[in-house]
PDB file of N, CA and C in Angstrom:
ATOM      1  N   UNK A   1     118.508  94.738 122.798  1.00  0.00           N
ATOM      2  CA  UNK A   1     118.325  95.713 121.750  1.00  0.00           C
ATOM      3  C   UNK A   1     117.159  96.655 122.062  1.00  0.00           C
ATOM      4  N   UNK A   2     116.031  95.973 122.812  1.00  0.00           N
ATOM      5  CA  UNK A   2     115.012  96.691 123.200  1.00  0.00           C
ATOM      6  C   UNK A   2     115.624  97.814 124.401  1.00  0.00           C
ATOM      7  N   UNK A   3     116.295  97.277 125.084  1.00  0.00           N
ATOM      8  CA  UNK A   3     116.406  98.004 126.265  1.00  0.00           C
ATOM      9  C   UNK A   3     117.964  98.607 126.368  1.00  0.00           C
ATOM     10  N   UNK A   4     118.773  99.168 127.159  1.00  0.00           N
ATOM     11  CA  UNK A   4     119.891  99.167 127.117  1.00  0.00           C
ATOM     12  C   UNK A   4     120.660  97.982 128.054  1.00  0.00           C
ATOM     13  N   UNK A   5     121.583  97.940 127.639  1.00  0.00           N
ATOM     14  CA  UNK A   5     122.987  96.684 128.152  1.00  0.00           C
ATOM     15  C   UNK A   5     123.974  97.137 128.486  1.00  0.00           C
ATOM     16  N   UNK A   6     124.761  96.461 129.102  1.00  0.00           N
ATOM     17  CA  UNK A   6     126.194  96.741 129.117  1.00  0.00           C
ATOM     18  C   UNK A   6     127.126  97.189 127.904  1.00  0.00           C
ATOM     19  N   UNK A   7     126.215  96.530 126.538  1.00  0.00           N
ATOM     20  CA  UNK A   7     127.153  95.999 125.381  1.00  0.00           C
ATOM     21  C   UNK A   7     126.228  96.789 124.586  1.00  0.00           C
ATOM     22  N   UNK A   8     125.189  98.040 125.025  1.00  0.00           N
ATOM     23  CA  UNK A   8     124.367  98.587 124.128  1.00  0.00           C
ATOM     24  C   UNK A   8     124.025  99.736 124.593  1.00  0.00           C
ATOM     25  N   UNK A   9     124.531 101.361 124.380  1.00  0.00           N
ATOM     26  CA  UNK A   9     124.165 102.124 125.354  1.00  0.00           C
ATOM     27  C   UNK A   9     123.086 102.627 125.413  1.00  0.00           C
ATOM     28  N   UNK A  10     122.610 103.453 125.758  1.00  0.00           N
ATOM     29  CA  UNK A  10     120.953 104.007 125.771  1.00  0.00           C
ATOM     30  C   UNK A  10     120.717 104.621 124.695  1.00  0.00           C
ATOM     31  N   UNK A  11     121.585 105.931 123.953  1.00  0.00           N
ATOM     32  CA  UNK A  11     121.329 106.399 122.911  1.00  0.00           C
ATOM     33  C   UNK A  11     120.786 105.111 121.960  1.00  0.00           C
ATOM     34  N   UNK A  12     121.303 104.374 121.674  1.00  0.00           N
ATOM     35  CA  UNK A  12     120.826 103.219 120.578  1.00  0.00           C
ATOM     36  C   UNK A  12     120.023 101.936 121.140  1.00  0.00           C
ATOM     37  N   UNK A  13     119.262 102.638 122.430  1.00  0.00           N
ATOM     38  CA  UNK A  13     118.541 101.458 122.500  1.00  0.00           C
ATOM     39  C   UNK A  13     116.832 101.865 121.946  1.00  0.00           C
ATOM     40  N   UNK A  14     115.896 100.543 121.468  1.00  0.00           N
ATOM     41  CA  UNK A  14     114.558 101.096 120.706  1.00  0.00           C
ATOM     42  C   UNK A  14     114.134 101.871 121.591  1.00  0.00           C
ATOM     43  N   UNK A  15     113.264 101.460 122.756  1.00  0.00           N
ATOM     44  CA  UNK A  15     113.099 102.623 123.030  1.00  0.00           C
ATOM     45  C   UNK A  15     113.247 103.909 122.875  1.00  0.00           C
ATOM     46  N   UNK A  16     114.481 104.160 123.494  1.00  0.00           N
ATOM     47  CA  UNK A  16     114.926 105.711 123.895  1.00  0.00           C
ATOM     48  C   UNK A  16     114.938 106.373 121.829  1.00  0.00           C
ATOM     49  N   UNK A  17     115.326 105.391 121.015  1.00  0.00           N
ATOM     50  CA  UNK A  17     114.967 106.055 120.132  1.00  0.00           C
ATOM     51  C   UNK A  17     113.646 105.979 119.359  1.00  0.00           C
ATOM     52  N   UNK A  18     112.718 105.450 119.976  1.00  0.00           N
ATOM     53  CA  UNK A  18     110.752 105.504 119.662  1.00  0.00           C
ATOM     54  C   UNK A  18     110.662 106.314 120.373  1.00  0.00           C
ATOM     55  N   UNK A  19     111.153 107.162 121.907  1.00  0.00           N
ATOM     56  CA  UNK A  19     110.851 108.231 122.252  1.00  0.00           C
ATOM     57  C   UNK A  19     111.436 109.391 121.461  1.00  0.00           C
ATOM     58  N   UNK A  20     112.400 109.252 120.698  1.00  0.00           N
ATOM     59  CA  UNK A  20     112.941 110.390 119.997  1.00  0.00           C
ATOM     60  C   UNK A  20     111.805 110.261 118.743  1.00  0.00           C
ATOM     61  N   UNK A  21     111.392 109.525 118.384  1.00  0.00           N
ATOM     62  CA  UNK A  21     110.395 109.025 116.813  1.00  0.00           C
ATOM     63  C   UNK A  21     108.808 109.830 117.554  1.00  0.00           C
ATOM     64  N   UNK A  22     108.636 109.594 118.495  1.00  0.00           N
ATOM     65  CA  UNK A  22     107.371 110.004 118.663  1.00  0.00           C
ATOM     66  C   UNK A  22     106.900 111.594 119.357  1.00  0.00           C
ATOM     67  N   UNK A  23     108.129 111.860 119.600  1.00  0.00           N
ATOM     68  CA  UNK A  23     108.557 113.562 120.032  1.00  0.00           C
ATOM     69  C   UNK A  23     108.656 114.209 118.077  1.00  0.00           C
ATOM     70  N   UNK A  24     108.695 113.540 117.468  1.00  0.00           N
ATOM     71  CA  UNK A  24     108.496 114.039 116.299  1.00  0.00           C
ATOM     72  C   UNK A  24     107.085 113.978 115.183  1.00  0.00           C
ATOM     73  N   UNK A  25     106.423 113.143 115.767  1.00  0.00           N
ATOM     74  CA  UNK A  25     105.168 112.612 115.213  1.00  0.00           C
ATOM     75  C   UNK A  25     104.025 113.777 115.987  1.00  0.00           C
ATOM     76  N   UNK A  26     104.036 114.473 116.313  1.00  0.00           N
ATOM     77  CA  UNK A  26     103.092 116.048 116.773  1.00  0.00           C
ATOM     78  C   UNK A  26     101.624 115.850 115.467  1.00  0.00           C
ATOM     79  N   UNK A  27     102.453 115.987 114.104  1.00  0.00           N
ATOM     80  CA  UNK A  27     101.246 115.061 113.264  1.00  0.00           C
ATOM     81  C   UNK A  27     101.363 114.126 112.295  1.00  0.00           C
ATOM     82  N   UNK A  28     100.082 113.608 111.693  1.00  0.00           N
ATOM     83  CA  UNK A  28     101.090 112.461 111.102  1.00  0.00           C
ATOM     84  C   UNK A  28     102.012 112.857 109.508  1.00  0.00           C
ATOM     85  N   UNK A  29     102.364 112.205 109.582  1.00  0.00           N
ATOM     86  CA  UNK A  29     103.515 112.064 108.640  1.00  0.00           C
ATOM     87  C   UNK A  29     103.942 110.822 107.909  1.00  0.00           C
ATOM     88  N   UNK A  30     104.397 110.448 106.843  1.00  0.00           N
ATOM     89  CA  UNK A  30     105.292 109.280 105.717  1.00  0.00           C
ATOM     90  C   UNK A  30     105.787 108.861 106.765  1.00  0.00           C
ATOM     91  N   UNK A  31     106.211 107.603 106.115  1.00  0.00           N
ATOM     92  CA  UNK A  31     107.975 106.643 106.748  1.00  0.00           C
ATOM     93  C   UNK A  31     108.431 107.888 106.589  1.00  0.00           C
ATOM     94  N   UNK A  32     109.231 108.246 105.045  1.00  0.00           N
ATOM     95  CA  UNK A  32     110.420 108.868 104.776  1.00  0.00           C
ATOM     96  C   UNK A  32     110.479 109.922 104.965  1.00  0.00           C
ATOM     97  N   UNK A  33     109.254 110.823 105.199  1.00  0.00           N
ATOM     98  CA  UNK A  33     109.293 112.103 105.549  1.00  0.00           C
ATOM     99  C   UNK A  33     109.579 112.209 107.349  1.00  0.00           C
ATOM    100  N   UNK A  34     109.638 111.214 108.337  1.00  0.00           N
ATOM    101  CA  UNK A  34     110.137 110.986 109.565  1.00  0.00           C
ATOM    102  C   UNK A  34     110.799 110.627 109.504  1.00  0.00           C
ATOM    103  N   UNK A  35     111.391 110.230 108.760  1.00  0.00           N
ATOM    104  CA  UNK A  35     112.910 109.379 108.651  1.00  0.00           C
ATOM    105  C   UNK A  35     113.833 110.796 108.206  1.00  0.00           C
ATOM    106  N   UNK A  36     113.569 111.981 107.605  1.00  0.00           N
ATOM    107  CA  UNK A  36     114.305 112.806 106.772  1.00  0.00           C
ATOM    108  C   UNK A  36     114.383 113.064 107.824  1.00  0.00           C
ATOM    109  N   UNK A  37     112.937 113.859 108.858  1.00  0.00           N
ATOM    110  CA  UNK A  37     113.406 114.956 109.607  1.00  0.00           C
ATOM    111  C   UNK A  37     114.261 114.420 111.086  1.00  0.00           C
ATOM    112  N   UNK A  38     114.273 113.066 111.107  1.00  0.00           N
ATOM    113  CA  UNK A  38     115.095 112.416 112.566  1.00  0.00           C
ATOM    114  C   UNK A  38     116.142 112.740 112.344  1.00  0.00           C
ATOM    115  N   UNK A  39     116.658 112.199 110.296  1.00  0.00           N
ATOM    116  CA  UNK A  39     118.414 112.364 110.742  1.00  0.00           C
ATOM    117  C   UNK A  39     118.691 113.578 110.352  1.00  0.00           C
ATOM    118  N   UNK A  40     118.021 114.891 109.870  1.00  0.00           N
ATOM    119  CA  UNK A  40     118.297 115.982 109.851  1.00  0.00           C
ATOM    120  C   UNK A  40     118.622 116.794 111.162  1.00  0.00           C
ATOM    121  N   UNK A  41     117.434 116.006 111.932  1.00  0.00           N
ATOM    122  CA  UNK A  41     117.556 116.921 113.367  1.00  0.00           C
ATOM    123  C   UNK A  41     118.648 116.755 114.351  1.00  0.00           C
ATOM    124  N   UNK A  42     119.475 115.507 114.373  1.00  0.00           N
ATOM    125  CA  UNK A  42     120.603 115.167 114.631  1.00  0.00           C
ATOM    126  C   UNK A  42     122.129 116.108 114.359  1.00  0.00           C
ATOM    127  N   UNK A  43     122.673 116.819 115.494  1.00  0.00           N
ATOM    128  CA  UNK A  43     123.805 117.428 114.464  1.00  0.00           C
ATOM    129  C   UNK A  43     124.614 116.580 114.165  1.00  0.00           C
ATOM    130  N   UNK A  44     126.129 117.498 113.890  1.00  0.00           N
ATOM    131  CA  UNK A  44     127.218 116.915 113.218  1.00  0.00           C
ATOM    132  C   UNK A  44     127.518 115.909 114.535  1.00  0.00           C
ATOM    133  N   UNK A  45     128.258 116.654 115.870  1.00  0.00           N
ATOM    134  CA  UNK A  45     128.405 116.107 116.751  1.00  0.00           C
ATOM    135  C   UNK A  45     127.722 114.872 117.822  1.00  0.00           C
ATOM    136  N   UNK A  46     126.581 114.865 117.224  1.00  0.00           N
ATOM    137  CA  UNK A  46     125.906 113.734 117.851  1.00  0.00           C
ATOM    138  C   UNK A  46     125.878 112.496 116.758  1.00  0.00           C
ATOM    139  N   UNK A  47     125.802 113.209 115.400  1.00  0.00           N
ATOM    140  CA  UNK A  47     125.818 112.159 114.571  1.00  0.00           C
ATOM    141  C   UNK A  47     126.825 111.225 114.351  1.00  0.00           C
ATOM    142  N   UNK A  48     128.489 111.750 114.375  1.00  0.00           N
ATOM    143  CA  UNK A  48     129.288 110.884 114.918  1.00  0.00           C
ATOM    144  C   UNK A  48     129.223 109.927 115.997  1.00  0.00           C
ATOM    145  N   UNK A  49     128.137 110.227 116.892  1.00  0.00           N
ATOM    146  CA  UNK A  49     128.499 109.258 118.291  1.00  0.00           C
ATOM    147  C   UNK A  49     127.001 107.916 118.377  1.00  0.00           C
ATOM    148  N   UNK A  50     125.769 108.923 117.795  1.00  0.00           N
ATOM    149  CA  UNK A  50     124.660 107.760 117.395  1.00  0.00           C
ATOM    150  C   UNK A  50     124.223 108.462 116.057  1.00  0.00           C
ATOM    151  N   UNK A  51     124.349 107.714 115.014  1.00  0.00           N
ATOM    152  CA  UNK A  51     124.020 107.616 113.931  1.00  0.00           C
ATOM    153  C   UNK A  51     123.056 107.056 113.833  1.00  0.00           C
ATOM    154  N   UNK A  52     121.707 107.298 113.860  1.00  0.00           N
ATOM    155  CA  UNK A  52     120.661 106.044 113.711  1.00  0.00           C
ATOM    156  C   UNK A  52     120.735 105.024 112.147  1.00  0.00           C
ATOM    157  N   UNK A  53     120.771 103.806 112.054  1.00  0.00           N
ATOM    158  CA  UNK A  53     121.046 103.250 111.034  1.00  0.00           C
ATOM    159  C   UNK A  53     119.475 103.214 110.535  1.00  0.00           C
ATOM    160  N   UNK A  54     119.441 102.862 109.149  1.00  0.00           N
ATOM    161  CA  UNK A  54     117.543 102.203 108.817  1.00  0.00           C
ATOM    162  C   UNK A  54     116.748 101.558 109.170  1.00  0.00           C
ATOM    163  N   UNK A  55     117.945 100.863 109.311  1.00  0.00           N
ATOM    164  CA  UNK A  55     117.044  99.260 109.714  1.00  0.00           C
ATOM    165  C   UNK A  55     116.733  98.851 111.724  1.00  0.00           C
ATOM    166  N   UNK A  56     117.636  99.545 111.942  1.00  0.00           N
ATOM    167  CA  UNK A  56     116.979 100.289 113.719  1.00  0.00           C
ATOM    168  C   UNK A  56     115.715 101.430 113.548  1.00  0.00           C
ATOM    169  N   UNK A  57     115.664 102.730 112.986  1.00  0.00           N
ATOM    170  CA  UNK A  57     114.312 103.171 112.988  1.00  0.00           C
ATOM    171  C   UNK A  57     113.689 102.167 112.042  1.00  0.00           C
ATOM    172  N   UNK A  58     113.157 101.348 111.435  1.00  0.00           N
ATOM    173  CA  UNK A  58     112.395 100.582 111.003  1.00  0.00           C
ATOM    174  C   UNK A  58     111.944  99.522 112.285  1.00  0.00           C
ATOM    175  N   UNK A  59     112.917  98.754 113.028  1.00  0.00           N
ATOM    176  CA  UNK A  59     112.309  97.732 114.155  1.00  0.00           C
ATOM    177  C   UNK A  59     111.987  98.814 115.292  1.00  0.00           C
ATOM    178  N   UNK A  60     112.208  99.927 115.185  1.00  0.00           N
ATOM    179  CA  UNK A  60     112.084 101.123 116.215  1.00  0.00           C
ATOM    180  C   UNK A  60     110.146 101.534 116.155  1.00  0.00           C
ATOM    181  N   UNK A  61     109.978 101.582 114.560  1.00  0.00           N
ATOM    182  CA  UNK A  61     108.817 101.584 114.092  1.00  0.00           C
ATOM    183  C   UNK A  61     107.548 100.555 114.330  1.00  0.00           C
ATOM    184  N   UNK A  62     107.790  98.944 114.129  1.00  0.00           N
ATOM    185  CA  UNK A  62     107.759  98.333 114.193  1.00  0.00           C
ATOM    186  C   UNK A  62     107.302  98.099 116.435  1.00  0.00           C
ATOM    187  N   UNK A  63     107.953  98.071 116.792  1.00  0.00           N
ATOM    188  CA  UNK A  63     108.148  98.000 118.045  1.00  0.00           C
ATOM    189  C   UNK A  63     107.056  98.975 118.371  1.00  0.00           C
ATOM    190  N   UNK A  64     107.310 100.178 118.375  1.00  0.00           N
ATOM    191  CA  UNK A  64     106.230 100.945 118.509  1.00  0.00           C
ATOM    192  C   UNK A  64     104.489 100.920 117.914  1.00  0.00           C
ATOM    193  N   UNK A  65     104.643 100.037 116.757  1.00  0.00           N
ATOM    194  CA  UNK A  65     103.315  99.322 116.656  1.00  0.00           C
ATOM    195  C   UNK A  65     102.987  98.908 117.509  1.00  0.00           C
ATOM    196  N   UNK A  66     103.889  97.551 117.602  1.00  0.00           N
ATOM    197  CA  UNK A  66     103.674  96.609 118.777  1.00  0.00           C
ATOM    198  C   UNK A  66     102.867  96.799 119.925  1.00  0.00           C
ATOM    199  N   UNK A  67     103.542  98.395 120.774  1.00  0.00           N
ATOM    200  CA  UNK A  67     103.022  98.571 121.500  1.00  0.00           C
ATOM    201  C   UNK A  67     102.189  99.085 121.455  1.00  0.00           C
ATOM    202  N   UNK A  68     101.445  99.379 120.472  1.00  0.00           N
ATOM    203  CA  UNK A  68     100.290 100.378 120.581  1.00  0.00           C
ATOM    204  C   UNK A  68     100.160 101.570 120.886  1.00  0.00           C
ATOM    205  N   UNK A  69     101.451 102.308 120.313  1.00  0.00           N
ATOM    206  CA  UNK A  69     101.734 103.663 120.430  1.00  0.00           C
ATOM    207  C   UNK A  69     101.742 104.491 118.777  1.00  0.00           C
ATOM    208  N   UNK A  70     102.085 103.917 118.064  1.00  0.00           N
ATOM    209  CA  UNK A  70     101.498 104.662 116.588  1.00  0.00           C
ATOM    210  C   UNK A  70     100.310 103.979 115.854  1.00  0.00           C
ATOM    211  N   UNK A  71      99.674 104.088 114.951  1.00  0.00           N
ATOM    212  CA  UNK A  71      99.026 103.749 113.883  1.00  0.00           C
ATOM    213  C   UNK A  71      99.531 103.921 112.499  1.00  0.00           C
ATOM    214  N   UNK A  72      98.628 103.105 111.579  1.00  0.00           N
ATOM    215  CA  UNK A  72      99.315 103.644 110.492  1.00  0.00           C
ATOM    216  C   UNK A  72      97.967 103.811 109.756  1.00  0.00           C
ATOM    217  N   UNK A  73      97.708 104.771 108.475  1.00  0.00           N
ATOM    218  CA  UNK A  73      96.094 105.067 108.510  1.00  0.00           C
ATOM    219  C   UNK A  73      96.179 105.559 107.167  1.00  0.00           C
ATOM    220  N   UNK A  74      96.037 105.223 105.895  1.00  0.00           N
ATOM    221  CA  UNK A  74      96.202 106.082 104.669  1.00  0.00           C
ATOM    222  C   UNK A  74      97.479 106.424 104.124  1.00  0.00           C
ATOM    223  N   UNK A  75      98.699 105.649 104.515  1.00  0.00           N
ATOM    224  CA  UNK A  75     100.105 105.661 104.517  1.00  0.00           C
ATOM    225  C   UNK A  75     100.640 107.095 105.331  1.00  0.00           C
ATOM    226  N   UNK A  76      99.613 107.426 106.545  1.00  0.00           N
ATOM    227  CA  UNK A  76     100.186 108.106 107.100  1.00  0.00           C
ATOM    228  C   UNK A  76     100.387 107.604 108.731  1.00  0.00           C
ATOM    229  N   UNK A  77     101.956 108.217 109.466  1.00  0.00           N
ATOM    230  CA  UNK A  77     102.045 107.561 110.642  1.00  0.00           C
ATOM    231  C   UNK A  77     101.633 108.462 111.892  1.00  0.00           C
ATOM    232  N   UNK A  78     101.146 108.304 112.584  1.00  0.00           N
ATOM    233  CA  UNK A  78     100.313 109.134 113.795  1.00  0.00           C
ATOM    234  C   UNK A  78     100.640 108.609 114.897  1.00  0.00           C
ATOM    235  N   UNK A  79     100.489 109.032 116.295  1.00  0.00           N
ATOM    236  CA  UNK A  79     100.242 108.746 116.924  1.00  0.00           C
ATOM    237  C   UNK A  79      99.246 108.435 117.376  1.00  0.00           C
ATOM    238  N   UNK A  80      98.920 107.165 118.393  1.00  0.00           N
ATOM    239  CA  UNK A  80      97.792 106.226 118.436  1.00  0.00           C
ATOM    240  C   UNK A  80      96.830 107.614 119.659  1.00  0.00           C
ATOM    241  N   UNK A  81      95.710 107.526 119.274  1.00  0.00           N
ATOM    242  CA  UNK A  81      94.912 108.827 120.322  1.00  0.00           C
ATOM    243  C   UNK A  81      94.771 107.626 121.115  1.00  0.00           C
ATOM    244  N   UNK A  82      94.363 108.325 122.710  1.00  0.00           N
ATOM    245  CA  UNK A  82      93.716 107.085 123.841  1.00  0.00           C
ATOM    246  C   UNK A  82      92.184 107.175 123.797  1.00  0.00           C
TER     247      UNK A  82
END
């Protein structure tokens, strides 16, 4: 799930979509206000083929804690400075 598989393609693997989450985080921002603008930014045609579900950007979120690539700071989400 972290990575891609045979049985999981890349569009929907965490990663590749914490790199789509953090190409959007420029500043910080809500959960839901990153959550609006991910599946807004998605068109029609892609949205048929990866739909991001919730509960994937949430362990997407999550994961990206993990690694020490966002923060969370005043209920806002940022990217972690080095």
């Amino acid at each position: 799930m972290i990575l891609p598989t045979k049985h999981l393609s890349q569009e929907r693997a965490l990663l590749t979509v914490g790199a789509r989450l953090l190409t959007h985080l420029a500043q910080p921002r809500t959960v839901s206000s990153l959550w609006e603008e991910i599946t807004r930014s998605v068109t029609s045609a892609e949205r048929k083929k990866t739909a991001l579900r919730y509960d994937t950007y949430v362990l997407t979120l999550d994961l990206l804690f993990l690694m020490g690539a966002i923060e969370l700071q005043d209920g806002l989400i940022s990217r972690k400075q080095p």
